[in-house]
Protein backbone atom coordinates (compact mmCIF):
# COMPACT_ATOMS: atom_id res chain seq x y z
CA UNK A 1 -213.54 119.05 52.69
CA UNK A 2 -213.51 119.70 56.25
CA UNK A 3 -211.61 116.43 57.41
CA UNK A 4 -209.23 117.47 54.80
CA UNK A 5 -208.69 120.97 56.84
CA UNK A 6 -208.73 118.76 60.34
CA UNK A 7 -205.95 116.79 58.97
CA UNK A 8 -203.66 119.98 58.06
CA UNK A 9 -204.34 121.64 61.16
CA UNK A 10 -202.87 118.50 63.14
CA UNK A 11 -200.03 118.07 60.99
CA UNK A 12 -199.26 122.27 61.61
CA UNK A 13 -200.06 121.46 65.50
CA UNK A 14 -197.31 118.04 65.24
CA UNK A 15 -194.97 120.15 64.13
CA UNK A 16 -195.18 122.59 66.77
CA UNK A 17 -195.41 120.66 69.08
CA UNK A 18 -192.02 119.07 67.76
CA UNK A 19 -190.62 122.72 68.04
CA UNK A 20 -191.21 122.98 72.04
CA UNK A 21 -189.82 119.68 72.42
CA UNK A 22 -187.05 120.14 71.13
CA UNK A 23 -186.60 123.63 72.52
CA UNK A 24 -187.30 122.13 76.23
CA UNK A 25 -184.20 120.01 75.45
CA UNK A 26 -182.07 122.61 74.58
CA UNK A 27 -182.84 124.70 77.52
CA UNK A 28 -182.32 121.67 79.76
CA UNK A 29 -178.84 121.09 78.11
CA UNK A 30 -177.95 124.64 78.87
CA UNK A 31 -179.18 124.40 82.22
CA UNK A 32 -177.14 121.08 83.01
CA UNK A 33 -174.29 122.77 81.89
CA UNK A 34 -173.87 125.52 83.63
CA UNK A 35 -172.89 125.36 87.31
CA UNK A 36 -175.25 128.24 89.24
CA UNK A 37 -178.19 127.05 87.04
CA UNK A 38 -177.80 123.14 88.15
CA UNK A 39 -177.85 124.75 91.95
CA UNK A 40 -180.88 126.42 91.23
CA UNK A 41 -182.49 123.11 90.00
CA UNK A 42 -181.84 121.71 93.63
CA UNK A 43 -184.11 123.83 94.94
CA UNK A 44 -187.80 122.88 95.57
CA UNK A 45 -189.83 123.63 92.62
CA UNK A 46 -187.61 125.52 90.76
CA UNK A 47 -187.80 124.35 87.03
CA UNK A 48 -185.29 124.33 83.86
CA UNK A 49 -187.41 127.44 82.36
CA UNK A 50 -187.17 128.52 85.70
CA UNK A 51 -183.95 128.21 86.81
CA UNK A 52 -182.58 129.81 83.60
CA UNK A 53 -184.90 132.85 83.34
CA UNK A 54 -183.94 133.35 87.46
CA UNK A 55 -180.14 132.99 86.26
CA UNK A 56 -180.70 135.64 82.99
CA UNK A 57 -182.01 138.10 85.45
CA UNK A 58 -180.08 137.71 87.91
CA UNK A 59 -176.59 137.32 86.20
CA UNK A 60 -173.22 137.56 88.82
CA UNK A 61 -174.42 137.37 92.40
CA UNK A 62 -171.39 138.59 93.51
CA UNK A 63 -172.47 142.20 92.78
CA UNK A 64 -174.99 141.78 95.88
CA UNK A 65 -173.33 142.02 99.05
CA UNK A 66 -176.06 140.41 100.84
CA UNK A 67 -179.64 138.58 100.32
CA UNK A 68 -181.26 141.56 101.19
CA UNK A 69 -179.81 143.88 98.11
CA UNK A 70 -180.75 140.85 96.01
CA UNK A 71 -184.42 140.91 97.07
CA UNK A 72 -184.48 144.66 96.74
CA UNK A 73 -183.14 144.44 93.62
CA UNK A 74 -186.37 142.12 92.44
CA UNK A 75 -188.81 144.77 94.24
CA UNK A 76 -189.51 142.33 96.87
CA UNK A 77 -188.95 144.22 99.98
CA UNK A 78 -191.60 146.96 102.10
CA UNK A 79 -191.97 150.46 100.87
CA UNK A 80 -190.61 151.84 104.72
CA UNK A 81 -191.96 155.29 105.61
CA UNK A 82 -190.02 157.05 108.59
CA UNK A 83 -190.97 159.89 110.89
CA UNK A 84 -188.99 160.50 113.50
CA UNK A 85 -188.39 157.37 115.70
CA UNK A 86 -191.80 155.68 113.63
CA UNK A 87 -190.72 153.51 110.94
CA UNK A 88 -194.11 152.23 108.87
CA UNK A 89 -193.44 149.61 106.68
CA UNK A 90 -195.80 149.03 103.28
CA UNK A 91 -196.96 147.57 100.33
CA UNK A 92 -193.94 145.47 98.18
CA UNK A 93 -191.71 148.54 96.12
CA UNK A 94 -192.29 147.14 92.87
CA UNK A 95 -189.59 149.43 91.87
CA UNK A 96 -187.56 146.05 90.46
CA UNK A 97 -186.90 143.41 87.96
CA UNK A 98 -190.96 142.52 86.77
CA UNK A 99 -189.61 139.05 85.59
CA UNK A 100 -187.47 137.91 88.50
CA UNK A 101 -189.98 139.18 90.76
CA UNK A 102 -192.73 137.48 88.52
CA UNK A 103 -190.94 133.89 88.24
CA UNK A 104 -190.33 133.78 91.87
CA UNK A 105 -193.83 133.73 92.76
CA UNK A 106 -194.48 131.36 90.28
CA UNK A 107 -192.11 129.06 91.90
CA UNK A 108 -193.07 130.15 95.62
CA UNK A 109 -197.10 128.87 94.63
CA UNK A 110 -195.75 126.06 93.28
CA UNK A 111 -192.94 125.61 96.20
CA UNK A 112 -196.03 125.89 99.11
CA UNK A 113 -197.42 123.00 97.52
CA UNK A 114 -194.84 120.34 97.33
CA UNK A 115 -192.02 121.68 100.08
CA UNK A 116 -192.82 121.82 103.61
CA UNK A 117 -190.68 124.35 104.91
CA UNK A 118 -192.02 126.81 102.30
CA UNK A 119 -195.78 125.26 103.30
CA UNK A 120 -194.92 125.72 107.02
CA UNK A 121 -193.69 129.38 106.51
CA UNK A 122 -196.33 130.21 103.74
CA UNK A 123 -199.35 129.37 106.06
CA UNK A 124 -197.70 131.21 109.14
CA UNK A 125 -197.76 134.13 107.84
CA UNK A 126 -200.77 134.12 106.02
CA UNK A 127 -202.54 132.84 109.03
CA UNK A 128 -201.30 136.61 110.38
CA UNK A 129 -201.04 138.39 106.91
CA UNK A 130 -203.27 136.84 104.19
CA UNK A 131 -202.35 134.99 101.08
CA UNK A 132 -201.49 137.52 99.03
CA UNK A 133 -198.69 139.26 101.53
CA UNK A 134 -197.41 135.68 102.21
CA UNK A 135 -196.91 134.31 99.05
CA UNK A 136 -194.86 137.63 98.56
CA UNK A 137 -192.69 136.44 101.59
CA UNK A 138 -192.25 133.37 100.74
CA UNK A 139 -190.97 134.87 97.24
CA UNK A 140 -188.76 137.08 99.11
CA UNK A 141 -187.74 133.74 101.49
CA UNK A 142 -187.00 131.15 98.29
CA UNK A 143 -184.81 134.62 96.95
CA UNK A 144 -182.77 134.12 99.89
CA UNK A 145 -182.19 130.40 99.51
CA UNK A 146 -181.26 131.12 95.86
CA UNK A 147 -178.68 133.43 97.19
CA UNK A 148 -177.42 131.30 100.21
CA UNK A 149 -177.11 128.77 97.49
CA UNK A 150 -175.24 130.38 94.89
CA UNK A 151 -172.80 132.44 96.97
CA UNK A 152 -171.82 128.97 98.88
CA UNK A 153 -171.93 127.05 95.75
CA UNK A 154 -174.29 124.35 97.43
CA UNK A 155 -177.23 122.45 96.56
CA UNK A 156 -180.12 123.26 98.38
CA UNK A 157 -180.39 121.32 102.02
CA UNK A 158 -183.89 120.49 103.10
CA UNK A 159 -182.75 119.56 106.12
């Protein structure tokens, strides 16, 4: 009796697993067809699931005048405190998009690992910072590629 339950539970776990595979297909079809989304594959790290859910949140860059709006926009910039002719930057705003902000640090941890520009400038500042506040940059950092990217309509240069 118990193989018997064994047995349906694979079958029910095939079958899923069937699903997801042929969902990660159609997400990398969409992603190969679609212009910003193949730019944002170019960059280190930065996956189909990825790419797509950055693109979804993101939408028309065009309506951010510069890299800095962009990152604002994903809560990724200082809270800045000003008195007088003291300006006292803080903790991150938060005040943002939770999933583009999430899925960029995913792909900044993962981007630390394999890139070395993003390994370089990670472990600078968290040699000054900590991890925490650098992995943050470097979120903020891999933001600005995506932007220098898409509003040039380039792949990304590791150069």
């Amino acid at each position: 009796m118990g193989n018997k339950w064994i047995d349906r539970y694979l079958r029910i776990l095939e079958r899923i697993e069937d699903e997801i595979n042929e969902i990660d297909k159609e997400i990398k079809n969409i992603c190969l067809m679609n212009e910003e989304i193949s730019i944002l594959l170019t960059i280190p790290r930065i996956g189909y699931f990825s790419a797509l859910l950055i693109y979804a949140e993101v939408g028309d860059i065009n309506r951010f005048p510069n890299s800095k709006k962009l990152c604002s926009y994903a809560g990724l910039v200082p809270t800045v405190r000003q008195s007088g002719n003291k300006i006292i930057r803080g903790r991150i705003t938060k005040e943002g998009n939770k999933l583009l902000r999430w899925v960029l640090v995913q792909c900044a941890h993962m981007a630390v690992r394999k890139d070395e520009k993003f390994k370089q400038f990670y472990e600078r500042i968290k040699h000054r910072k900590g991890p925490q506040k650098a992995i943050i940059a470097t979120a903020r950092k891999l933001l600005t590629v995506i932007y220098a990217c898409w509003k040039n309509r380039t792949a990304y240069d590791e150069g």
